[in-house]
PDB file of N, CA and C in Angstrom:
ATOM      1  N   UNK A   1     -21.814 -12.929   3.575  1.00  0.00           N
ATOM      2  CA  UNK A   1     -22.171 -12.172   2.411  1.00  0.00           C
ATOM      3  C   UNK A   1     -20.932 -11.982   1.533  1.00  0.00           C
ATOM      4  N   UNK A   2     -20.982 -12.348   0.017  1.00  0.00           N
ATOM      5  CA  UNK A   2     -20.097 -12.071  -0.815  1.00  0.00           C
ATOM      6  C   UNK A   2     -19.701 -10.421  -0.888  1.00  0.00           C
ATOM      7  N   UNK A   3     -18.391 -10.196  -0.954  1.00  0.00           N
ATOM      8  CA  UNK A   3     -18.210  -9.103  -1.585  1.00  0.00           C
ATOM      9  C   UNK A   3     -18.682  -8.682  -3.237  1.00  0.00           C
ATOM     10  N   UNK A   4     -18.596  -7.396  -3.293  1.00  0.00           N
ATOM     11  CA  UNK A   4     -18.939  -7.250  -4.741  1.00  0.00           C
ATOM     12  C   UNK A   4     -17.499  -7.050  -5.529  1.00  0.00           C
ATOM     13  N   UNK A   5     -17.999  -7.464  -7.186  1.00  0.00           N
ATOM     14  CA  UNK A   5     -16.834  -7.646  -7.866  1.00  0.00           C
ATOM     15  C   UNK A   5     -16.259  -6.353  -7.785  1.00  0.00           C
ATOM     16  N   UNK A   6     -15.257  -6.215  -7.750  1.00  0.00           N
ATOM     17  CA  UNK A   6     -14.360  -4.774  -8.433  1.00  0.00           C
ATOM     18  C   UNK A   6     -13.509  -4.613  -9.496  1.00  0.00           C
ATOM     19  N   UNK A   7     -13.313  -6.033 -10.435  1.00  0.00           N
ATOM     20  CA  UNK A   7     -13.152  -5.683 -11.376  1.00  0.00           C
ATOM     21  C   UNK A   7     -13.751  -5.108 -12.886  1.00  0.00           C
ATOM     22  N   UNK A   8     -13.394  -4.561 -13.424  1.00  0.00           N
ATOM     23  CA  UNK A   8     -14.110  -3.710 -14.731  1.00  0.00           C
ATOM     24  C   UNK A   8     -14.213  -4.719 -16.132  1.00  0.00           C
ATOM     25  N   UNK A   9     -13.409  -6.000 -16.268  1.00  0.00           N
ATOM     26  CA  UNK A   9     -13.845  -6.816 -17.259  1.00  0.00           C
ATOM     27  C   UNK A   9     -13.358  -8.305 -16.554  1.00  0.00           C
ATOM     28  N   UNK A  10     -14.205  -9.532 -17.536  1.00  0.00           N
ATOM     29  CA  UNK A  10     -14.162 -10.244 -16.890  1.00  0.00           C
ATOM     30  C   UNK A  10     -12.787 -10.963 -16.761  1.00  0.00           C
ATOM     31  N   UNK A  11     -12.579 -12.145 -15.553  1.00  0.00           N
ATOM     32  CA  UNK A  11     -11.670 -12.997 -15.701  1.00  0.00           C
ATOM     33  C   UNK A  11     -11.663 -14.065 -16.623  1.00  0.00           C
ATOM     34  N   UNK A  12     -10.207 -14.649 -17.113  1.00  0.00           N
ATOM     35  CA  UNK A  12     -10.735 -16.512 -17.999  1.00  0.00           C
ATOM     36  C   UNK A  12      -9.561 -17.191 -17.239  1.00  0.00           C
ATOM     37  N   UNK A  13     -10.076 -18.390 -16.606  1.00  0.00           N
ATOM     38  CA  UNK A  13      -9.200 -19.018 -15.566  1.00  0.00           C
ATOM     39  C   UNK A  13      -8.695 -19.486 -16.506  1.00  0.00           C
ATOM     40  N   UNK A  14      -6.964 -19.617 -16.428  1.00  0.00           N
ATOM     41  CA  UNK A  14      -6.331 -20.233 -17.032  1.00  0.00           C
ATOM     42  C   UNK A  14      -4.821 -20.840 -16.221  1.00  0.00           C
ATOM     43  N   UNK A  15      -4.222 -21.745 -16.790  1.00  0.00           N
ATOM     44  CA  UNK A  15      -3.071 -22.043 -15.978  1.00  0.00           C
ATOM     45  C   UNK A  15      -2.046 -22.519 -17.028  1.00  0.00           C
ATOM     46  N   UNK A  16      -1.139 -20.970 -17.277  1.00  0.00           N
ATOM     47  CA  UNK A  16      -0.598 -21.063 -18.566  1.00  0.00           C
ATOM     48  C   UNK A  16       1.286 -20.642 -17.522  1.00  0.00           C
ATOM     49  N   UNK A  17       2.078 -21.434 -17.818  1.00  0.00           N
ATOM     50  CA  UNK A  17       3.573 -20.937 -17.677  1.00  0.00           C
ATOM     51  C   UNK A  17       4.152 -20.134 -18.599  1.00  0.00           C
ATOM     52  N   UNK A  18       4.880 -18.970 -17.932  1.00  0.00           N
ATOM     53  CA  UNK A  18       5.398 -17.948 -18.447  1.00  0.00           C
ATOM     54  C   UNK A  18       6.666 -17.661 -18.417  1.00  0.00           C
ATOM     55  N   UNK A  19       7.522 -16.871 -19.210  1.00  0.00           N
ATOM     56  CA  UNK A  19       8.055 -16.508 -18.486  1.00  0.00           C
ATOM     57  C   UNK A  19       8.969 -14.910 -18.396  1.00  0.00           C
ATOM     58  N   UNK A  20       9.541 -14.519 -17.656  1.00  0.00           N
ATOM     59  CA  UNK A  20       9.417 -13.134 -17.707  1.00  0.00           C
ATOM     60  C   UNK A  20      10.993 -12.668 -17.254  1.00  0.00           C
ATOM     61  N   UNK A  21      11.062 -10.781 -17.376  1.00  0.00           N
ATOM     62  CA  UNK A  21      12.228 -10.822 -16.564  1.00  0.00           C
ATOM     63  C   UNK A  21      11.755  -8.942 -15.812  1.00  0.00           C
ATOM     64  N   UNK A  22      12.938  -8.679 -15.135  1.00  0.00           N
ATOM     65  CA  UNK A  22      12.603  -7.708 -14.431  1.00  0.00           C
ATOM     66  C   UNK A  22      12.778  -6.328 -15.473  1.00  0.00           C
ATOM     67  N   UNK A  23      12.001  -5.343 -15.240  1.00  0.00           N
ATOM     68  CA  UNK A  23      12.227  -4.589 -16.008  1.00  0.00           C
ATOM     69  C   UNK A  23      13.783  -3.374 -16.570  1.00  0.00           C
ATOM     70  N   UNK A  24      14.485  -3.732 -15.153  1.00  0.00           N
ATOM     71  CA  UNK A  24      15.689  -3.172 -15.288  1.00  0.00           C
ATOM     72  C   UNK A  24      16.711  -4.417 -15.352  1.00  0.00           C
ATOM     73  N   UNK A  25      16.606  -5.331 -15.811  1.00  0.00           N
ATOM     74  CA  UNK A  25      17.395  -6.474 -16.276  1.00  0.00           C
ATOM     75  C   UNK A  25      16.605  -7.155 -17.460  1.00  0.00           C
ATOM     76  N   UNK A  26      16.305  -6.463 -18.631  1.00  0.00           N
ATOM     77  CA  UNK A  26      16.177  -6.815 -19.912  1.00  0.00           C
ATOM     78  C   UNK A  26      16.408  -8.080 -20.613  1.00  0.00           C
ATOM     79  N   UNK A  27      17.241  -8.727 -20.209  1.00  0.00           N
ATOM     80  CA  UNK A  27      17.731 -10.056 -20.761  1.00  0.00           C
ATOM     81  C   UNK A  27      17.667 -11.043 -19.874  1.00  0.00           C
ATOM     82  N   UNK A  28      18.712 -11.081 -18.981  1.00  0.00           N
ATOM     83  CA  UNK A  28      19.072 -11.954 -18.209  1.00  0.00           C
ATOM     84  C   UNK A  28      18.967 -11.362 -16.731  1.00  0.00           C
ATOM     85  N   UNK A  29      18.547 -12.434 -15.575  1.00  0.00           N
ATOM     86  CA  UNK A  29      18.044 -13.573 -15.703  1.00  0.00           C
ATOM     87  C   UNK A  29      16.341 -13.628 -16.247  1.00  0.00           C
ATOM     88  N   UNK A  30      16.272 -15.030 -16.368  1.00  0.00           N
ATOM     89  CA  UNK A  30      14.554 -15.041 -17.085  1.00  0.00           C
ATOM     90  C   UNK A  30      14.125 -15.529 -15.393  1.00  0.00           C
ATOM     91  N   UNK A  31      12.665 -14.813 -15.096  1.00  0.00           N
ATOM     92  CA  UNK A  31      12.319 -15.803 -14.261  1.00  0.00           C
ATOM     93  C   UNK A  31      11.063 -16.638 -14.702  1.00  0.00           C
ATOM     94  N   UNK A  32      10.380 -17.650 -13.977  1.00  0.00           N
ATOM     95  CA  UNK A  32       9.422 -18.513 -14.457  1.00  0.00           C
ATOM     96  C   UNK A  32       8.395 -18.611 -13.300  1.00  0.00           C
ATOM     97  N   UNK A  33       7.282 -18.244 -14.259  1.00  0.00           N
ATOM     98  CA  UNK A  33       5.793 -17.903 -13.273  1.00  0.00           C
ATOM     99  C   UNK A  33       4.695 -19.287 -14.138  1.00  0.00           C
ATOM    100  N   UNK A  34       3.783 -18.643 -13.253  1.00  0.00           N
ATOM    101  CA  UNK A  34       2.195 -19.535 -13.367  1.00  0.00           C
ATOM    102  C   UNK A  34       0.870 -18.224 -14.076  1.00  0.00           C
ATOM    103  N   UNK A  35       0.584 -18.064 -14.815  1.00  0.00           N
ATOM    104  CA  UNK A  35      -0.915 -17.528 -14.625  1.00  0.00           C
ATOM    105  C   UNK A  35      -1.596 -18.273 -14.291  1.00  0.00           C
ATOM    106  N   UNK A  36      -2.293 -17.417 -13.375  1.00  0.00           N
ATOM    107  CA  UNK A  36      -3.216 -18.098 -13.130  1.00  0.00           C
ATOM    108  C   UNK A  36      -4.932 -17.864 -13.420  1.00  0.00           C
ATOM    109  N   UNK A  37      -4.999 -16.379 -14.083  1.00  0.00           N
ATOM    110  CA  UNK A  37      -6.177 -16.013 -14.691  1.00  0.00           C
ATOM    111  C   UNK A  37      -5.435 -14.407 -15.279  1.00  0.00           C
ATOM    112  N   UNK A  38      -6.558 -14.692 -16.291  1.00  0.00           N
ATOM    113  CA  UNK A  38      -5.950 -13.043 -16.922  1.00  0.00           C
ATOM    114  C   UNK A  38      -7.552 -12.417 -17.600  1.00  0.00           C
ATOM    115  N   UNK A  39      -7.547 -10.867 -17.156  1.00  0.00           N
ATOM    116  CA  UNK A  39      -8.446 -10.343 -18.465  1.00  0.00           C
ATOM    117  C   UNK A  39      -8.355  -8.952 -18.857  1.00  0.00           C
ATOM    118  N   UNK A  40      -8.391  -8.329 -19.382  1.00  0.00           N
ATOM    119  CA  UNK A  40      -7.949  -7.351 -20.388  1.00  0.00           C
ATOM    120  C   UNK A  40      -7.069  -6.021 -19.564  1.00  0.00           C
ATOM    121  N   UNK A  41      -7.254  -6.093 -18.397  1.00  0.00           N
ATOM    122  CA  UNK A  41      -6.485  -5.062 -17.918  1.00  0.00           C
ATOM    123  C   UNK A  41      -5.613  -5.920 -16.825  1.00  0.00           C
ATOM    124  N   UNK A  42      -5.284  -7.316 -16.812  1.00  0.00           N
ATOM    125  CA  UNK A  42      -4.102  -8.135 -15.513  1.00  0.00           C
ATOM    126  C   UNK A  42      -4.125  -9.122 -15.777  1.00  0.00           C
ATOM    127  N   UNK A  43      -3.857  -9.477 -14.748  1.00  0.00           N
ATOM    128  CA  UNK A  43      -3.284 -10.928 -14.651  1.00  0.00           C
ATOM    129  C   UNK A  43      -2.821 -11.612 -13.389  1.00  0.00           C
ATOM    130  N   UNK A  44      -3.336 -12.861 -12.542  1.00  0.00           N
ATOM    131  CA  UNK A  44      -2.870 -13.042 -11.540  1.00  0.00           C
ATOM    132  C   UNK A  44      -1.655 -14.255 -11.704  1.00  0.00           C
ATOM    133  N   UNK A  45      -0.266 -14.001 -11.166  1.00  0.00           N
ATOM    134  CA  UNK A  45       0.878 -14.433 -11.172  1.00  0.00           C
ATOM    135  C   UNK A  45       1.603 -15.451  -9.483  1.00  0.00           C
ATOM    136  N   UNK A  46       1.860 -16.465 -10.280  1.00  0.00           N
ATOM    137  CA  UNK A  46       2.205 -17.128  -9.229  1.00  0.00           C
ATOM    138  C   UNK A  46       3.596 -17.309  -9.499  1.00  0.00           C
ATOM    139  N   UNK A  47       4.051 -16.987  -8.382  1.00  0.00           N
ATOM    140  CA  UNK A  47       6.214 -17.418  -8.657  1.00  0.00           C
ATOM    141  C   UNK A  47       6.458 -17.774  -7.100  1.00  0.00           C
ATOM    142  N   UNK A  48       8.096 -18.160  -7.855  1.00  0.00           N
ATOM    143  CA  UNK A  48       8.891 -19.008  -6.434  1.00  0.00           C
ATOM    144  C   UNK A  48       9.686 -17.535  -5.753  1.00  0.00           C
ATOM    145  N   UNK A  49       9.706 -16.534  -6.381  1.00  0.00           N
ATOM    146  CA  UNK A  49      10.444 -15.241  -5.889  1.00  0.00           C
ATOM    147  C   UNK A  49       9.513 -14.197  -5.879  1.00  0.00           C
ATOM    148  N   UNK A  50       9.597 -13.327  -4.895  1.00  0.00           N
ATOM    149  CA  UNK A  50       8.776 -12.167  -4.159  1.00  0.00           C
ATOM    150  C   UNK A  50       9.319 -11.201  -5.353  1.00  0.00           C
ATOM    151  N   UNK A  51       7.887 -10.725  -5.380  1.00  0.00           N
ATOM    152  CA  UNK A  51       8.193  -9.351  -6.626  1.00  0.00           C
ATOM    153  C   UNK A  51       7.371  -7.781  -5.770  1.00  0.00           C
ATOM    154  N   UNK A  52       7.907  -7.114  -5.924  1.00  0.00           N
ATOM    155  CA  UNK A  52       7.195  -5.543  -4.988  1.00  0.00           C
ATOM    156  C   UNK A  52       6.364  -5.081  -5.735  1.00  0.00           C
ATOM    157  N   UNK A  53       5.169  -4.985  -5.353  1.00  0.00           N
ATOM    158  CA  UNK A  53       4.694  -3.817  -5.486  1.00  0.00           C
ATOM    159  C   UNK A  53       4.973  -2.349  -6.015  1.00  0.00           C
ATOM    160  N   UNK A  54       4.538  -1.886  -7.490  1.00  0.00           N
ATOM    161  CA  UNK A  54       4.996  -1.287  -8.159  1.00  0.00           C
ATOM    162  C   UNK A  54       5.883  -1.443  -9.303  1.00  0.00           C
ATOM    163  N   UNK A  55       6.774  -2.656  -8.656  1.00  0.00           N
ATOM    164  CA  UNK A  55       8.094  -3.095  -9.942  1.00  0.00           C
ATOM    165  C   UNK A  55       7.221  -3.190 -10.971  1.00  0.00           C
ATOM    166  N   UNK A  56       8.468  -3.264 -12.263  1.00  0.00           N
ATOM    167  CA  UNK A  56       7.608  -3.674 -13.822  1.00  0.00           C
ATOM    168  C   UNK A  56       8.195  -5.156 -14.260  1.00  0.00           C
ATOM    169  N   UNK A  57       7.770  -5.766 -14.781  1.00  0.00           N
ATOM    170  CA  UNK A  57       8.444  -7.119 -15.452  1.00  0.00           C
ATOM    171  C   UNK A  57       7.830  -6.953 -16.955  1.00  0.00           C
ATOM    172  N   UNK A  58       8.816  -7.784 -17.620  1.00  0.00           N
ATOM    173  CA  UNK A  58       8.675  -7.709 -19.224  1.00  0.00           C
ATOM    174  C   UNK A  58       8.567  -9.611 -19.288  1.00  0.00           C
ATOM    175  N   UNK A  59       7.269  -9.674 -19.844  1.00  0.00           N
ATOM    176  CA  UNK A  59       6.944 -10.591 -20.584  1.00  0.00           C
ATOM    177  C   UNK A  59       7.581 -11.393 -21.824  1.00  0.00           C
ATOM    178  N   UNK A  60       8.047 -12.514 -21.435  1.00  0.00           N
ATOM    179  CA  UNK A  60       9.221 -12.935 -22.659  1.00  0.00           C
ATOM    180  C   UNK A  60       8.199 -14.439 -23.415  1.00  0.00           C
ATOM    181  N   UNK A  61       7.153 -14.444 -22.969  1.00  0.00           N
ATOM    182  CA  UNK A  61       6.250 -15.248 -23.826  1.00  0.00           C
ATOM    183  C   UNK A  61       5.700 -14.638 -24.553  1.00  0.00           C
ATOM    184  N   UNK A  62       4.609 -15.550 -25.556  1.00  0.00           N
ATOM    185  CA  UNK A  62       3.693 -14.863 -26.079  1.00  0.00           C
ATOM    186  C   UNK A  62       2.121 -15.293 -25.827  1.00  0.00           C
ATOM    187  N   UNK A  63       2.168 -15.084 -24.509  1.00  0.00           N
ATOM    188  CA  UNK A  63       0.619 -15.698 -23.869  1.00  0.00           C
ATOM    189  C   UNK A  63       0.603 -14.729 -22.831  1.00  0.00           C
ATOM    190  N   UNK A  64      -0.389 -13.711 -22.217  1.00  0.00           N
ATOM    191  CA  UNK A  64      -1.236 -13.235 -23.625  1.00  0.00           C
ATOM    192  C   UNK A  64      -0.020 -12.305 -24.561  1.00  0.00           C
ATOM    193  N   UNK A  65      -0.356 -13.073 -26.143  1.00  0.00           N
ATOM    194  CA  UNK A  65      -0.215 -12.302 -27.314  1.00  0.00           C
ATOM    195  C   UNK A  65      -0.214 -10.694 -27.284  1.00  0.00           C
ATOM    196  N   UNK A  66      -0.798 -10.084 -26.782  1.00  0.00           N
ATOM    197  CA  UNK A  66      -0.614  -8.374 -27.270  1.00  0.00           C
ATOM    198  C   UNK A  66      -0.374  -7.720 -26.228  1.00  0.00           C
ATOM    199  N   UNK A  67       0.509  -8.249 -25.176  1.00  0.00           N
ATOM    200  CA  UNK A  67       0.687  -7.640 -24.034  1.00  0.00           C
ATOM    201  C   UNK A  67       2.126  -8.004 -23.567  1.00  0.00           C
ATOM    202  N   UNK A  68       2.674  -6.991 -23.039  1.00  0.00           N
ATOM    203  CA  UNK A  68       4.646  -7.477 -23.079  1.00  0.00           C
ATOM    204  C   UNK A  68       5.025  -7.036 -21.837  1.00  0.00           C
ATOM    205  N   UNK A  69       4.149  -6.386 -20.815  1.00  0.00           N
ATOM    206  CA  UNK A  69       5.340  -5.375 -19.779  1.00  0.00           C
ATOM    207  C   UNK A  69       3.733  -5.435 -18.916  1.00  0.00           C
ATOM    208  N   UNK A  70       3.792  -5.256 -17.404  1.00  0.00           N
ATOM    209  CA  UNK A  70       3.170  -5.413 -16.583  1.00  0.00           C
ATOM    210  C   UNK A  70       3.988  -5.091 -15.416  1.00  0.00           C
ATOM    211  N   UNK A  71       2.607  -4.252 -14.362  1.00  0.00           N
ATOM    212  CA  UNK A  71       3.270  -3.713 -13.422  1.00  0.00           C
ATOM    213  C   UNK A  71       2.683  -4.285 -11.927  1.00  0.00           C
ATOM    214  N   UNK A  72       3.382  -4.596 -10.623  1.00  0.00           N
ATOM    215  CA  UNK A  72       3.160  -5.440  -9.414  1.00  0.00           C
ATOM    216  C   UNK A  72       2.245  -4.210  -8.726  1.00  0.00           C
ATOM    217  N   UNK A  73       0.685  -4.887  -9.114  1.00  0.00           N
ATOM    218  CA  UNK A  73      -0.319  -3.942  -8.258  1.00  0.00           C
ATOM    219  C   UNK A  73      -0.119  -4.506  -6.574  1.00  0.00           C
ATOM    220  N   UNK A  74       0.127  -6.282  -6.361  1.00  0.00           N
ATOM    221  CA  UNK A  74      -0.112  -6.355  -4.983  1.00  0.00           C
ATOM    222  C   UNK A  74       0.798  -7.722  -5.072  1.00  0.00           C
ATOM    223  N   UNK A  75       1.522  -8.442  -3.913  1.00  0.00           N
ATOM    224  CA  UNK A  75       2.032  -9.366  -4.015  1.00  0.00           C
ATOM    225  C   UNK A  75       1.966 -10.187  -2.814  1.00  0.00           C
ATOM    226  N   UNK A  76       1.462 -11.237  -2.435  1.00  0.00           N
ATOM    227  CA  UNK A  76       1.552 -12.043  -1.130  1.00  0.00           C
ATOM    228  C   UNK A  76       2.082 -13.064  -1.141  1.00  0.00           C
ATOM    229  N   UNK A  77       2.495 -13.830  -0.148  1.00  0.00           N
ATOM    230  CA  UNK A  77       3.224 -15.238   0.426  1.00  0.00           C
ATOM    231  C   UNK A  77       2.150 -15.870   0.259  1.00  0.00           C
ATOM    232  N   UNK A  78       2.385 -17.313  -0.412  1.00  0.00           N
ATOM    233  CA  UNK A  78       1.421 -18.291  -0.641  1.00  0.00           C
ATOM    234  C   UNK A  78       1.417 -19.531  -0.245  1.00  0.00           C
ATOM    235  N   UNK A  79       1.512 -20.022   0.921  1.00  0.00           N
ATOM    236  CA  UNK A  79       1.505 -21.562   0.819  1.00  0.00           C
ATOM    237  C   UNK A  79       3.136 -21.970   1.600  1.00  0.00           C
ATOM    238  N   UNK A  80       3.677 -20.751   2.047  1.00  0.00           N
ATOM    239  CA  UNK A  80       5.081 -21.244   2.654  1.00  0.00           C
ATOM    240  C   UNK A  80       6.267 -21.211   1.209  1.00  0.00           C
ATOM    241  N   UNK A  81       5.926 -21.884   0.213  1.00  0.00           N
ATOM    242  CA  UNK A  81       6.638 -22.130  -1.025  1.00  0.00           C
ATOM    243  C   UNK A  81       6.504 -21.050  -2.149  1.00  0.00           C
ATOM    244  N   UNK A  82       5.237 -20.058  -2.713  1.00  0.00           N
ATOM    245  CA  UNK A  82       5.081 -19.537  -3.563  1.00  0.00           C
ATOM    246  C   UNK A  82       4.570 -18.025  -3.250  1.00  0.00           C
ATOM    247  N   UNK A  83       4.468 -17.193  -4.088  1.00  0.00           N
ATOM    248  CA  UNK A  83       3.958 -15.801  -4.379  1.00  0.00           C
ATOM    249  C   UNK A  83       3.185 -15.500  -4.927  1.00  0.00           C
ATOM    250  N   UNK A  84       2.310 -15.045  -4.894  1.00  0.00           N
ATOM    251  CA  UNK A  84       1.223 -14.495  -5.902  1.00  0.00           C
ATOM    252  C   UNK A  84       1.217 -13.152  -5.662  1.00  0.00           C
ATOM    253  N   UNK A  85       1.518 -12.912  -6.963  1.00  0.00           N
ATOM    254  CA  UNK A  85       0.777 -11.407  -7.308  1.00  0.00           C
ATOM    255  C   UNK A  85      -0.462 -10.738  -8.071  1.00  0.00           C
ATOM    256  N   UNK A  86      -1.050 -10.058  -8.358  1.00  0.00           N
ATOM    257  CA  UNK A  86      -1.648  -9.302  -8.905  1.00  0.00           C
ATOM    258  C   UNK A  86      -1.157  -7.931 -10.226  1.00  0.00           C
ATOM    259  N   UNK A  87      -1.162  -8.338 -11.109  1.00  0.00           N
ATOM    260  CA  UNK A  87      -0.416  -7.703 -12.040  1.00  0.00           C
ATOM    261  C   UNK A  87      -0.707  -6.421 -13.032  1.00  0.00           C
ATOM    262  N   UNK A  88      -1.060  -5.024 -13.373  1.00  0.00           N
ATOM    263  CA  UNK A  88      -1.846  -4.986 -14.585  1.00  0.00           C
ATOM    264  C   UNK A  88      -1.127  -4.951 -15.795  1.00  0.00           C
ATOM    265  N   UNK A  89      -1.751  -4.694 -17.104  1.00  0.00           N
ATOM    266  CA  UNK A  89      -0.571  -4.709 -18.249  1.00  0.00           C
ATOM    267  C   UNK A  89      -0.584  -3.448 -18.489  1.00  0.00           C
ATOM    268  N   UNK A  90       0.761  -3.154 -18.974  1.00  0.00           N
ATOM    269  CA  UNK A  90       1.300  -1.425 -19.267  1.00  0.00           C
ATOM    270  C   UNK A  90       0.892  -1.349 -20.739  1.00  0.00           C
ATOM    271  N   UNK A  91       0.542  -0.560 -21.355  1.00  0.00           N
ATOM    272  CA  UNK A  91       0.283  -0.358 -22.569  1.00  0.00           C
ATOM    273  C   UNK A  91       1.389   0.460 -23.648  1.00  0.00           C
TER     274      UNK A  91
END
């Protein structure tokens, strides 16, 4: 039996490169992620470096357009090589 959805709007699969930095290092270094779907309140994030739970990262693209700063709702080991997280956007 499927679980039921729990999110509040929908997803749009997408597989867009980003890239970002930590919120208490403003500039430098940039790091470089994957979306991998986004919709009006997140975004799921794939990277080569483990991000915690809670941290903030600042968005240095402009995909999505009206959204700049996002915070690590959940983060797991993926595949031996990658990370995925779960992201929402800060307003």
């Amino acid at each position: 039996m499927k679980s039921p959805e729990r999110r509040k709007h929908p997803r749009k699969y997408t597989f867009h490169p980003i890239e970002y930095v930590l919120e208490t290092m403003t500039t430098e270094p940039k790091f470089d992620g994957v979306v991998a779907n986004v919709s009006k309140d997140g975004f799921r994030l794939f990277t080569t470096q483990s991000l915690k739970k809670g941290q903030k990262i600042i968005l240095k693209n402009d995909e999505p357009a009206f959204y700049k700063a996002a915070i690590v709702r959940w983060s797991n080991k993926y595949n031996d090589l990658y990370y995925i997280s779960g992201l929402e956007f800060i307003l």
